[in-house]
PDB file of N, CA and C in Angstrom:
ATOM      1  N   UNK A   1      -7.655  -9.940  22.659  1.00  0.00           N
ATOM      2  CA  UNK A   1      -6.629 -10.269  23.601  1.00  0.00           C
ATOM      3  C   UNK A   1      -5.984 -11.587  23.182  1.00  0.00           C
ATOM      4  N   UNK A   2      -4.928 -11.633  23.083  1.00  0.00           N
ATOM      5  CA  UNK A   2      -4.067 -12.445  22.702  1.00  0.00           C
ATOM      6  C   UNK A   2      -3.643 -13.199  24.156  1.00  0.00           C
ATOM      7  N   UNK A   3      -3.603 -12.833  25.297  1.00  0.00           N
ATOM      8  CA  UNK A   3      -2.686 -14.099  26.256  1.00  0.00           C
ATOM      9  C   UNK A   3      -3.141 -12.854  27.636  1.00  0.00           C
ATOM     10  N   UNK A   4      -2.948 -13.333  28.479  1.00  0.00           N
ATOM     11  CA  UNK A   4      -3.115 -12.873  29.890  1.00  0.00           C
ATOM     12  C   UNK A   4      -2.966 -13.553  30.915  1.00  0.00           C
ATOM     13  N   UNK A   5      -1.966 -12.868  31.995  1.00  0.00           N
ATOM     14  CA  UNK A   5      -1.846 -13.861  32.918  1.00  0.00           C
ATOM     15  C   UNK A   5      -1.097 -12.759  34.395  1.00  0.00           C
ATOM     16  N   UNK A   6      -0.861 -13.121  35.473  1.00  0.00           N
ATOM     17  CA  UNK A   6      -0.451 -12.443  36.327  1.00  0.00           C
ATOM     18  C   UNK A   6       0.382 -11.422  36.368  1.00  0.00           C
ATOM     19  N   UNK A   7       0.033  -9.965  36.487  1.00  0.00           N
ATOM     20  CA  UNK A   7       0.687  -8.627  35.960  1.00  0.00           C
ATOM     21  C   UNK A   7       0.706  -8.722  34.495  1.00  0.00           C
ATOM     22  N   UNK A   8       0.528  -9.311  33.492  1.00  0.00           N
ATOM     23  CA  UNK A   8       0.877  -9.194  31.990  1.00  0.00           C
ATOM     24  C   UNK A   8      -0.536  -9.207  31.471  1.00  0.00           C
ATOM     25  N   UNK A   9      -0.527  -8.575  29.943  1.00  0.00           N
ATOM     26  CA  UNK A   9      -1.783  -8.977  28.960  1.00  0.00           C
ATOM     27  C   UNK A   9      -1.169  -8.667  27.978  1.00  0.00           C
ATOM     28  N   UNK A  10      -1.540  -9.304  27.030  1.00  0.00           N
ATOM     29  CA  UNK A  10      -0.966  -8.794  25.550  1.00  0.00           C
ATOM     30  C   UNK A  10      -1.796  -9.001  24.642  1.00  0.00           C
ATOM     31  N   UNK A  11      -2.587  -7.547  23.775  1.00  0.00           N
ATOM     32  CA  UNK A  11      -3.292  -7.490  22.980  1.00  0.00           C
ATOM     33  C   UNK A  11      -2.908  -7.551  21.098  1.00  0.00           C
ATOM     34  N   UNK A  12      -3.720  -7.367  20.655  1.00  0.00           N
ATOM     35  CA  UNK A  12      -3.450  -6.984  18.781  1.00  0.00           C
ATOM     36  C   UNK A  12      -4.681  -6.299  18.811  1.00  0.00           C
ATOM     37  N   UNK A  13      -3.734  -4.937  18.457  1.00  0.00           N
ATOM     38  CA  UNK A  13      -4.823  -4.281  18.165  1.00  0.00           C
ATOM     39  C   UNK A  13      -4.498  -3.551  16.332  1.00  0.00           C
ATOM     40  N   UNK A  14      -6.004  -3.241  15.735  1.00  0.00           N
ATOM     41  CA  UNK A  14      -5.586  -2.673  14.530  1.00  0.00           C
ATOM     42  C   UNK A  14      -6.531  -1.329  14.338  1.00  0.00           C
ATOM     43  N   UNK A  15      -5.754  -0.578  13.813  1.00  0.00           N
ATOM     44  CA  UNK A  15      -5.925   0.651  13.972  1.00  0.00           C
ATOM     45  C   UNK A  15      -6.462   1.376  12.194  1.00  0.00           C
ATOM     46  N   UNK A  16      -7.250   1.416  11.697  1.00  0.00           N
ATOM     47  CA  UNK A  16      -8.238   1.718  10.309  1.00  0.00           C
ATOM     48  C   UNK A  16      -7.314   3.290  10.246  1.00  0.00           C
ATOM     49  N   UNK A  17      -6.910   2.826   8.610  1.00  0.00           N
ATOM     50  CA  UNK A  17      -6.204   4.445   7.946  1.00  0.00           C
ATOM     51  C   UNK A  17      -7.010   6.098   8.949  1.00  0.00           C
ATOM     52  N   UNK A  18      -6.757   7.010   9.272  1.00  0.00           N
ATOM     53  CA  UNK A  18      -7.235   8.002   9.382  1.00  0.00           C
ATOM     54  C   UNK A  18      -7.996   7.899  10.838  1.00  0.00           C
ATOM     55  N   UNK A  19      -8.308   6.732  11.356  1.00  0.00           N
ATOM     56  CA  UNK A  19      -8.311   6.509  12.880  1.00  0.00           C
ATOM     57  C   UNK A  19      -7.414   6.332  13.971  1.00  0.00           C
ATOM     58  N   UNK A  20      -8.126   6.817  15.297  1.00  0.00           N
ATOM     59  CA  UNK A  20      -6.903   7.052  16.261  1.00  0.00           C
ATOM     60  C   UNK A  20      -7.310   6.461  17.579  1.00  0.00           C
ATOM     61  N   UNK A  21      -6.829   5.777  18.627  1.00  0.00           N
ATOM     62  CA  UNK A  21      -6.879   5.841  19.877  1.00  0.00           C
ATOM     63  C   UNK A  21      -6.924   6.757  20.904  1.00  0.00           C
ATOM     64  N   UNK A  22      -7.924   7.076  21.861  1.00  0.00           N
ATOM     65  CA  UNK A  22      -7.962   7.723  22.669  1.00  0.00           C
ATOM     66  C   UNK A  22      -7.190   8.225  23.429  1.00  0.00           C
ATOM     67  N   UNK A  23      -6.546   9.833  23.813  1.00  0.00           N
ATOM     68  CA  UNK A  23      -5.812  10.076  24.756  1.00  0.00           C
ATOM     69  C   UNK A  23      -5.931   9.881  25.736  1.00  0.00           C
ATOM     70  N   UNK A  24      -4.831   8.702  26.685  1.00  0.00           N
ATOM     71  CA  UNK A  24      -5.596   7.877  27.741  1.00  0.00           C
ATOM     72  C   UNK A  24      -4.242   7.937  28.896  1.00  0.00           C
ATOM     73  N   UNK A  25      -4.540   7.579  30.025  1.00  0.00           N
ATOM     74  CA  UNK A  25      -3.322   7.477  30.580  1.00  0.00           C
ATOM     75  C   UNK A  25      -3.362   6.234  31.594  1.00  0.00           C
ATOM     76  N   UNK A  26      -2.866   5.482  32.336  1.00  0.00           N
ATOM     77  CA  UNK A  26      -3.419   4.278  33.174  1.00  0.00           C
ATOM     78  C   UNK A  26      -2.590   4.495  34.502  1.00  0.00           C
ATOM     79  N   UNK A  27      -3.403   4.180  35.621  1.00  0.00           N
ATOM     80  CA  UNK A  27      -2.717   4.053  36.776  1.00  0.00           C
ATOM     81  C   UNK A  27      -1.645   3.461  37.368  1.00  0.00           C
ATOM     82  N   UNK A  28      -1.754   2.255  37.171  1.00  0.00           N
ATOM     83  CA  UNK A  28      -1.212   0.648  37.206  1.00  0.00           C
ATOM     84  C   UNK A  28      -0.892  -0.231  36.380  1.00  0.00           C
ATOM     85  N   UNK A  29      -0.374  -0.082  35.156  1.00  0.00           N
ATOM     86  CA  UNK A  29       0.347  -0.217  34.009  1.00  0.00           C
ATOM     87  C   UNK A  29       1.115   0.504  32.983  1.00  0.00           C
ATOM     88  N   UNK A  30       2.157  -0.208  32.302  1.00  0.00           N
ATOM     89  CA  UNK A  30       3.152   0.700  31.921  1.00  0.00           C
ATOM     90  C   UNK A  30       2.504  -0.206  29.960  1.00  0.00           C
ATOM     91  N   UNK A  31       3.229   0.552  29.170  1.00  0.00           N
ATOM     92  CA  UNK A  31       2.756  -0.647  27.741  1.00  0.00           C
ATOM     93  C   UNK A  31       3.687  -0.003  27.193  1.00  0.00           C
ATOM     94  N   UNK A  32       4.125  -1.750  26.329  1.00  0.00           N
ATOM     95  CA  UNK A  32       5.001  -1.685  25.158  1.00  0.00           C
ATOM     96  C   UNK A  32       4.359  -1.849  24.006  1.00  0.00           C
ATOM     97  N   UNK A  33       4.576  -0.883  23.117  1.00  0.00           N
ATOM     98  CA  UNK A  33       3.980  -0.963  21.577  1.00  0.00           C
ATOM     99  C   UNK A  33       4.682  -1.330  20.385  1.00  0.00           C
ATOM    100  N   UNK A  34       4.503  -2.655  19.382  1.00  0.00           N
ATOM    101  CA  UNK A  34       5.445  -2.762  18.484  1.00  0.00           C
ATOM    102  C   UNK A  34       4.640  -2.985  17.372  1.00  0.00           C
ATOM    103  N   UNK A  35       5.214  -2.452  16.404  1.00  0.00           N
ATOM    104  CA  UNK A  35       4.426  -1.911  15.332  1.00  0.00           C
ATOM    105  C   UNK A  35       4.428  -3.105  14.606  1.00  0.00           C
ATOM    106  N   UNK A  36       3.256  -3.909  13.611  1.00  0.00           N
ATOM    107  CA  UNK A  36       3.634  -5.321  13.353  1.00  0.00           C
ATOM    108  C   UNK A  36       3.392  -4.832  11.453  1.00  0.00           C
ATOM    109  N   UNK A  37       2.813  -4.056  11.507  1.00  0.00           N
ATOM    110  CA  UNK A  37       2.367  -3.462   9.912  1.00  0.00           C
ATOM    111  C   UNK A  37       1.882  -2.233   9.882  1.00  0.00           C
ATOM    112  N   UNK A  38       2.100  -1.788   8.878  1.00  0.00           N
ATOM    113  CA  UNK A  38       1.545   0.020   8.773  1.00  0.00           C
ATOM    114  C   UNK A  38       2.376   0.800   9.311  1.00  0.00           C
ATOM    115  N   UNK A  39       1.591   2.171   9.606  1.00  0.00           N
ATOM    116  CA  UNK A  39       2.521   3.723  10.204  1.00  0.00           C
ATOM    117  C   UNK A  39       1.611   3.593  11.834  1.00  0.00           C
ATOM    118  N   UNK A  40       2.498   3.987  12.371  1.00  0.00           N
ATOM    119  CA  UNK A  40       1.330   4.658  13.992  1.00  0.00           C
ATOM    120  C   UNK A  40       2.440   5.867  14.227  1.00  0.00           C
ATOM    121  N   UNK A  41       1.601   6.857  14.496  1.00  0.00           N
ATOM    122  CA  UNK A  41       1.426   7.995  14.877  1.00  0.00           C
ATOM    123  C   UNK A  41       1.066   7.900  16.613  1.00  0.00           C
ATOM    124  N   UNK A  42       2.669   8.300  17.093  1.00  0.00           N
ATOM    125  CA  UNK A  42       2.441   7.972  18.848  1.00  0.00           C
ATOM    126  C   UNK A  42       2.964   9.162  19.610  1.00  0.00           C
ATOM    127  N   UNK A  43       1.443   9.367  20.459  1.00  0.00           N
ATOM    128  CA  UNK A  43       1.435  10.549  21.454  1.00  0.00           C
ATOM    129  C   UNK A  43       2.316   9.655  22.112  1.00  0.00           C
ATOM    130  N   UNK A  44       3.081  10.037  23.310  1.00  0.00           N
ATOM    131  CA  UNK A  44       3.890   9.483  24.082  1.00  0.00           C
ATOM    132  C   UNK A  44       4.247  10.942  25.360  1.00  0.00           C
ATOM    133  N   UNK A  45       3.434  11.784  26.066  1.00  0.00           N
ATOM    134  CA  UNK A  45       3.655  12.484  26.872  1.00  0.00           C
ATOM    135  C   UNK A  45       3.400  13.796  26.112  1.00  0.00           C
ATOM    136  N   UNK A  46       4.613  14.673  25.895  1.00  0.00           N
ATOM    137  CA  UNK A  46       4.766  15.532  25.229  1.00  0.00           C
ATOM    138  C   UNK A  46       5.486  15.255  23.779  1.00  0.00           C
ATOM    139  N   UNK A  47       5.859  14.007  23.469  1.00  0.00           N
ATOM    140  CA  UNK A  47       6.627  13.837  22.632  1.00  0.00           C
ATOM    141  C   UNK A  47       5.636  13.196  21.388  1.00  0.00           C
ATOM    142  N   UNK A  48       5.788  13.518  19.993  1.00  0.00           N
ATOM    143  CA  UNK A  48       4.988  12.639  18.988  1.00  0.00           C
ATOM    144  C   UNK A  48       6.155  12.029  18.317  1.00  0.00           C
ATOM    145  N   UNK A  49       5.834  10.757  17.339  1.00  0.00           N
ATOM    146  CA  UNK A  49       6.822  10.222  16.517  1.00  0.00           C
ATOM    147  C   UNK A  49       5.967   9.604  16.321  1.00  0.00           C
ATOM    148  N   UNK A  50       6.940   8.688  14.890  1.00  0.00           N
ATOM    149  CA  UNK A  50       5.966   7.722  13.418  1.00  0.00           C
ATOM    150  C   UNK A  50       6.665   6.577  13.966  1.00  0.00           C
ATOM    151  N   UNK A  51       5.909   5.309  14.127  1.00  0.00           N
ATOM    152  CA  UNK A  51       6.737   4.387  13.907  1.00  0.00           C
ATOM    153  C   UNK A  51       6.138   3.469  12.814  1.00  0.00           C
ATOM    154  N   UNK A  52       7.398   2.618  12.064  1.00  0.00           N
ATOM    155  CA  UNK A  52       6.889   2.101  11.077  1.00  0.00           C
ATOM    156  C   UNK A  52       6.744   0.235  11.488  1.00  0.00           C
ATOM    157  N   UNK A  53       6.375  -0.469  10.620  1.00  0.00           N
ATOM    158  CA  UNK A  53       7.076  -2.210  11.078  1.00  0.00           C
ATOM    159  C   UNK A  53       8.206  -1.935  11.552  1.00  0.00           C
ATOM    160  N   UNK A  54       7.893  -3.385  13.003  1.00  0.00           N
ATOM    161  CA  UNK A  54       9.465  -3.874  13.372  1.00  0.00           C
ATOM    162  C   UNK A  54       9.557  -2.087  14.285  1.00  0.00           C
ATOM    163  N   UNK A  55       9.235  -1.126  14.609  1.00  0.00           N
ATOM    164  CA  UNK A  55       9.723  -0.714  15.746  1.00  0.00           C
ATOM    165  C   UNK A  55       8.521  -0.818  16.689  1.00  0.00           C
ATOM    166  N   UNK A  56       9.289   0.077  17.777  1.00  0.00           N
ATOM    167  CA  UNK A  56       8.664   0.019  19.065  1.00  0.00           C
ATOM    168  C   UNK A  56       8.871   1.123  19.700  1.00  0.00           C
ATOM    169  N   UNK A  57       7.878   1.719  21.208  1.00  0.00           N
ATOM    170  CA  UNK A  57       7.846   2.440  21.556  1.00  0.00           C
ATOM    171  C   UNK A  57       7.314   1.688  23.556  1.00  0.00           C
ATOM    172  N   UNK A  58       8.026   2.557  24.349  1.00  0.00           N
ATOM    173  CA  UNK A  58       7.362   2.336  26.000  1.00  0.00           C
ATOM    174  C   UNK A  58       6.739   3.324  26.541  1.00  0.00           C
ATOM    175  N   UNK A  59       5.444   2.979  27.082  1.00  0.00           N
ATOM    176  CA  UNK A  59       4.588   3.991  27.610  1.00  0.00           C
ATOM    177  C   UNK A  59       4.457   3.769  29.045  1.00  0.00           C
ATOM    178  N   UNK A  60       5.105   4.673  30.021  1.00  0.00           N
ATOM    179  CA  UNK A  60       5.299   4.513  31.624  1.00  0.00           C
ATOM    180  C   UNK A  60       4.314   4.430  31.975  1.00  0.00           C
ATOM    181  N   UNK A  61       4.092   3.656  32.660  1.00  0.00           N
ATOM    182  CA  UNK A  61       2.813   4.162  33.645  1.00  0.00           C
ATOM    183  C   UNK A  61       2.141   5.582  34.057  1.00  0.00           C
ATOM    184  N   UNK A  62       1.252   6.267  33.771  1.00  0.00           N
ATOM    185  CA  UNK A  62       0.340   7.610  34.085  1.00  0.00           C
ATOM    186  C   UNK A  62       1.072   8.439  32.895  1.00  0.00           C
ATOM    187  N   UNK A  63       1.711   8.103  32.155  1.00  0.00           N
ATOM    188  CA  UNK A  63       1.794   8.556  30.740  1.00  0.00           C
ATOM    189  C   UNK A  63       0.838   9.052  30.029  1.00  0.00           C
ATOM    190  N   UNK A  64       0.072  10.213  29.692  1.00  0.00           N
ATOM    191  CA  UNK A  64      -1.061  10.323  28.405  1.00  0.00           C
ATOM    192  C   UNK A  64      -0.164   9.900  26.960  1.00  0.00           C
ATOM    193  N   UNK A  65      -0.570   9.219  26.516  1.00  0.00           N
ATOM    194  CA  UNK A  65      -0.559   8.625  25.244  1.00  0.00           C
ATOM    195  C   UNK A  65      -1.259   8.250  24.360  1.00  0.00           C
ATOM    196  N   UNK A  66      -0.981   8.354  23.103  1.00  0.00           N
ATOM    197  CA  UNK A  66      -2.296   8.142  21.888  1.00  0.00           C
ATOM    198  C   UNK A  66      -1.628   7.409  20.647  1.00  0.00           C
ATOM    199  N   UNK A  67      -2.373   6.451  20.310  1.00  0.00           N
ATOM    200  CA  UNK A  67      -1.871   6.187  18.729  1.00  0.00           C
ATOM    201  C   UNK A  67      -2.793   6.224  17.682  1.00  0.00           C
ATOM    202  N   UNK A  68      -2.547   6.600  16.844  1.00  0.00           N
ATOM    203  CA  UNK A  68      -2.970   7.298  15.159  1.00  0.00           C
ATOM    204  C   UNK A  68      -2.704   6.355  14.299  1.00  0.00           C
ATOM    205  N   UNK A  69      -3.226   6.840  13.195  1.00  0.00           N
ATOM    206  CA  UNK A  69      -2.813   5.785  11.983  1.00  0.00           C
ATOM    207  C   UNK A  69      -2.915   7.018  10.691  1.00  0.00           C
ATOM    208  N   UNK A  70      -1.844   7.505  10.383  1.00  0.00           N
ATOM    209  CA  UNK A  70      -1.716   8.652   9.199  1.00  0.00           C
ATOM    210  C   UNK A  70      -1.734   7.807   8.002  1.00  0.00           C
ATOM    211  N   UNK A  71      -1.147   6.266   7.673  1.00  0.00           N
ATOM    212  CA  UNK A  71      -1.266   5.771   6.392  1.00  0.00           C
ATOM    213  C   UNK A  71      -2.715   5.369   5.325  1.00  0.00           C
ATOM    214  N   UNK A  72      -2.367   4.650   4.953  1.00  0.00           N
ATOM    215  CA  UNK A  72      -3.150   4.128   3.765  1.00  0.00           C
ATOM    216  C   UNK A  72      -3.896   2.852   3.978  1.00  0.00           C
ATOM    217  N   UNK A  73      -2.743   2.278   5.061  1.00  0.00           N
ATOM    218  CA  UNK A  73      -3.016   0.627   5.276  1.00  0.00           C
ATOM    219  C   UNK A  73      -3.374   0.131   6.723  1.00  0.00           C
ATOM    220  N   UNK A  74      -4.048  -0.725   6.845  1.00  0.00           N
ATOM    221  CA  UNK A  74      -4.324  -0.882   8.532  1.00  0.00           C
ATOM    222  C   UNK A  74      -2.935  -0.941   9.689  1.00  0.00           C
ATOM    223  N   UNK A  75      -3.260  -0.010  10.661  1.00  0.00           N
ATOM    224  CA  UNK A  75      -1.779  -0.071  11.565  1.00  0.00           C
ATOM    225  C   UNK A  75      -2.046  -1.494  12.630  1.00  0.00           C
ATOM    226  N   UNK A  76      -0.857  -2.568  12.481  1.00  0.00           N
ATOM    227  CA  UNK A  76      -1.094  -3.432  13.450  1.00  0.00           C
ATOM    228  C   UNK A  76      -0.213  -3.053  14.172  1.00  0.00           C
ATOM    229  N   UNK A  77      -1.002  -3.549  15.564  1.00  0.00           N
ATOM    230  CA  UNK A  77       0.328  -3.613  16.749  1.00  0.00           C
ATOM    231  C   UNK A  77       0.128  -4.481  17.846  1.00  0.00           C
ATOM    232  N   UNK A  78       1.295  -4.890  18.266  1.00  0.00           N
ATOM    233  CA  UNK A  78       0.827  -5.275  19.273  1.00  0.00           C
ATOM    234  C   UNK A  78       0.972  -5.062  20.927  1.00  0.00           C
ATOM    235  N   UNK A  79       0.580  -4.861  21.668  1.00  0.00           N
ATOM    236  CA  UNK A  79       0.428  -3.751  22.749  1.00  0.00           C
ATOM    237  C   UNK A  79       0.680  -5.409  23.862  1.00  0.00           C
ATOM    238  N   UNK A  80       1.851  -5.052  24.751  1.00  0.00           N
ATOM    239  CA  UNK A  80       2.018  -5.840  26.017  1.00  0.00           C
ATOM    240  C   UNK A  80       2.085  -4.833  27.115  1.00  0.00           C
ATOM    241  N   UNK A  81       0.769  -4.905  28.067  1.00  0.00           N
ATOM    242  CA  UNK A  81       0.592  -4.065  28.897  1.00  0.00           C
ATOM    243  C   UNK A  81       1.424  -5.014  30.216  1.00  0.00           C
ATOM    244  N   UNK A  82       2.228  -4.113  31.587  1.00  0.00           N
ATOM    245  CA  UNK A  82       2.265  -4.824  32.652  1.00  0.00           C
ATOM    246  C   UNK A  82       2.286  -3.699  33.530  1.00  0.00           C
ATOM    247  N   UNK A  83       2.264  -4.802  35.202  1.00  0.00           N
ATOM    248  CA  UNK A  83       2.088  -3.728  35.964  1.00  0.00           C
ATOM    249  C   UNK A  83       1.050  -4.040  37.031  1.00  0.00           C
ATOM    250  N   UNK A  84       0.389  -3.831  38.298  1.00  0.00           N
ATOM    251  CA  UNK A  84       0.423  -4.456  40.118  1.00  0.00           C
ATOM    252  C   UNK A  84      -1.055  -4.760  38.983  1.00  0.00           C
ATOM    253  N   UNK A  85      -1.726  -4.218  38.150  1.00  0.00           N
ATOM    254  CA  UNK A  85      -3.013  -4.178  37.600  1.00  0.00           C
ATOM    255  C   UNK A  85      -3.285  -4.037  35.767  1.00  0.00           C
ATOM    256  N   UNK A  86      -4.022  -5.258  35.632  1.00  0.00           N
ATOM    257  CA  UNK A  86      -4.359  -4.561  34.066  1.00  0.00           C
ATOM    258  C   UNK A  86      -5.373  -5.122  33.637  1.00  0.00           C
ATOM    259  N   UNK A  87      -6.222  -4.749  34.515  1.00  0.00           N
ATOM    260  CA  UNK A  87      -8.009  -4.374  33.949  1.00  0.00           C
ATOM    261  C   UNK A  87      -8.562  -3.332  32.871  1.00  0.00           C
ATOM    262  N   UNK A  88      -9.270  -3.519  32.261  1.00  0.00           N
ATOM    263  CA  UNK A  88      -9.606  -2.726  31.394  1.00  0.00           C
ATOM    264  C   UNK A  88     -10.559  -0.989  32.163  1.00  0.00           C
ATOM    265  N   UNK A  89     -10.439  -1.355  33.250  1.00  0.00           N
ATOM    266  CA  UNK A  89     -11.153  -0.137  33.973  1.00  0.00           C
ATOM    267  C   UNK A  89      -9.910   0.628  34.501  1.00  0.00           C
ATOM    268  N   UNK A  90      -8.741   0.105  34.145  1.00  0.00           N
ATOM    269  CA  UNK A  90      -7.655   1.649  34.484  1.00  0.00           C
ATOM    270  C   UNK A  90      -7.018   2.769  33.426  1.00  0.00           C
ATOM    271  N   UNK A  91      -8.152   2.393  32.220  1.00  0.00           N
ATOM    272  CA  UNK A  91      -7.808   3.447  31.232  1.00  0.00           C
ATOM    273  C   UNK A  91      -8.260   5.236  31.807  1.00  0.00           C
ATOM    274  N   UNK A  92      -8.243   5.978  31.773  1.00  0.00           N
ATOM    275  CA  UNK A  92      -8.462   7.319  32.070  1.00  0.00           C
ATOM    276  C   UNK A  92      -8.548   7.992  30.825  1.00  0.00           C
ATOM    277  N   UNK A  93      -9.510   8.364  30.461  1.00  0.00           N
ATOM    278  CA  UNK A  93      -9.552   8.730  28.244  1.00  0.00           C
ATOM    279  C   UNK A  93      -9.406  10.563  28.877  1.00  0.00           C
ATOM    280  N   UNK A  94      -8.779  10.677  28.239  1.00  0.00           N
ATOM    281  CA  UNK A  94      -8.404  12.605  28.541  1.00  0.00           C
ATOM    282  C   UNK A  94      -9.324  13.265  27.236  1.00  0.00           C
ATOM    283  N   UNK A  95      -8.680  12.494  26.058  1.00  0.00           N
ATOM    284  CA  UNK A  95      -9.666  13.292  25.047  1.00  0.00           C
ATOM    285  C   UNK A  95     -10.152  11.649  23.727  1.00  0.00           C
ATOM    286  N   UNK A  96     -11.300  11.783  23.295  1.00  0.00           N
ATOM    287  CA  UNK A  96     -12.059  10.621  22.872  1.00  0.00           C
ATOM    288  C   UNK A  96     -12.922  11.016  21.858  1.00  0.00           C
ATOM    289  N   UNK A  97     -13.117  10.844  20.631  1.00  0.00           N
ATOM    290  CA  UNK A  97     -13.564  11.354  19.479  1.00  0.00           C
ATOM    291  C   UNK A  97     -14.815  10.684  19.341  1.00  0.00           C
ATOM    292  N   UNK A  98     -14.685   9.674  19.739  1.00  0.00           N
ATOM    293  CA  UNK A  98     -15.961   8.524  20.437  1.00  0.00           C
ATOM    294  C   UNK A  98     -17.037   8.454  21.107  1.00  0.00           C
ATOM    295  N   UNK A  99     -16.491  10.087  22.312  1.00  0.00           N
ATOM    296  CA  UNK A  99     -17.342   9.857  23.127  1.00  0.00           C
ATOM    297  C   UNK A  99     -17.300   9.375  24.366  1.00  0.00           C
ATOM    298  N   UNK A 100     -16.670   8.042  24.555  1.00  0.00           N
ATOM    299  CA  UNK A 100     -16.313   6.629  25.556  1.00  0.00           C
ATOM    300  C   UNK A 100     -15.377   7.528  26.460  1.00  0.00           C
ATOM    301  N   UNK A 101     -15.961   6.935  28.050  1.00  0.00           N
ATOM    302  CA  UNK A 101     -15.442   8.041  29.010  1.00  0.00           C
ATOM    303  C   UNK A 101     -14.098   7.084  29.963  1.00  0.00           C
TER     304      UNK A 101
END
């Protein structure tokens, strides 16, 4: 976690070639994703797309969404979640390769 403060958090997260994030959806937060290095591969509802550096993508609130990493090189990003809540207990994992509920 990079910064946190009333309705806001903003993480860096990095995402290992051929690994993916959980299909998740959140109650009480919406997140912006901007790609800082690498490819991500983003569930976004029904919709998929690549984004490369330098773009971005918005995930509404109760959105299922997922991000991937199809490249070669680690995917950075950095994820600014907001919204009435943003605890780490309003993730909802739909599907998890992990395991983690």
């Amino acid at each position: 976690m990079l910064e946190e403060g009333p309705r806001f958090k903003i993480k860096r997260i990095v995402v290992k070639p051929g690994a993916s994030l959980s299909l998740q959806l959140h109650h009480h937060r919406s997140e912006h994703w901007v790609v800082v290095s690498g490819t991500a591969k983003v569930v976004n509802a029904e919709k998929e797309t690549f984004l490369r550096s330098d773009e971005s993508t918005y995930i509404k609130v109760g959105t299922p969404h997922r991000l991937s990493n199809p490249g070669a090189i680690d995917c950075v990003m950095i994820e600014v979640q907001t919204g009435d809540y943003v605890g780490e207990d309003d993730i909802v994992r739909l599907e998890d390769r992990y395991g983690r509920k």
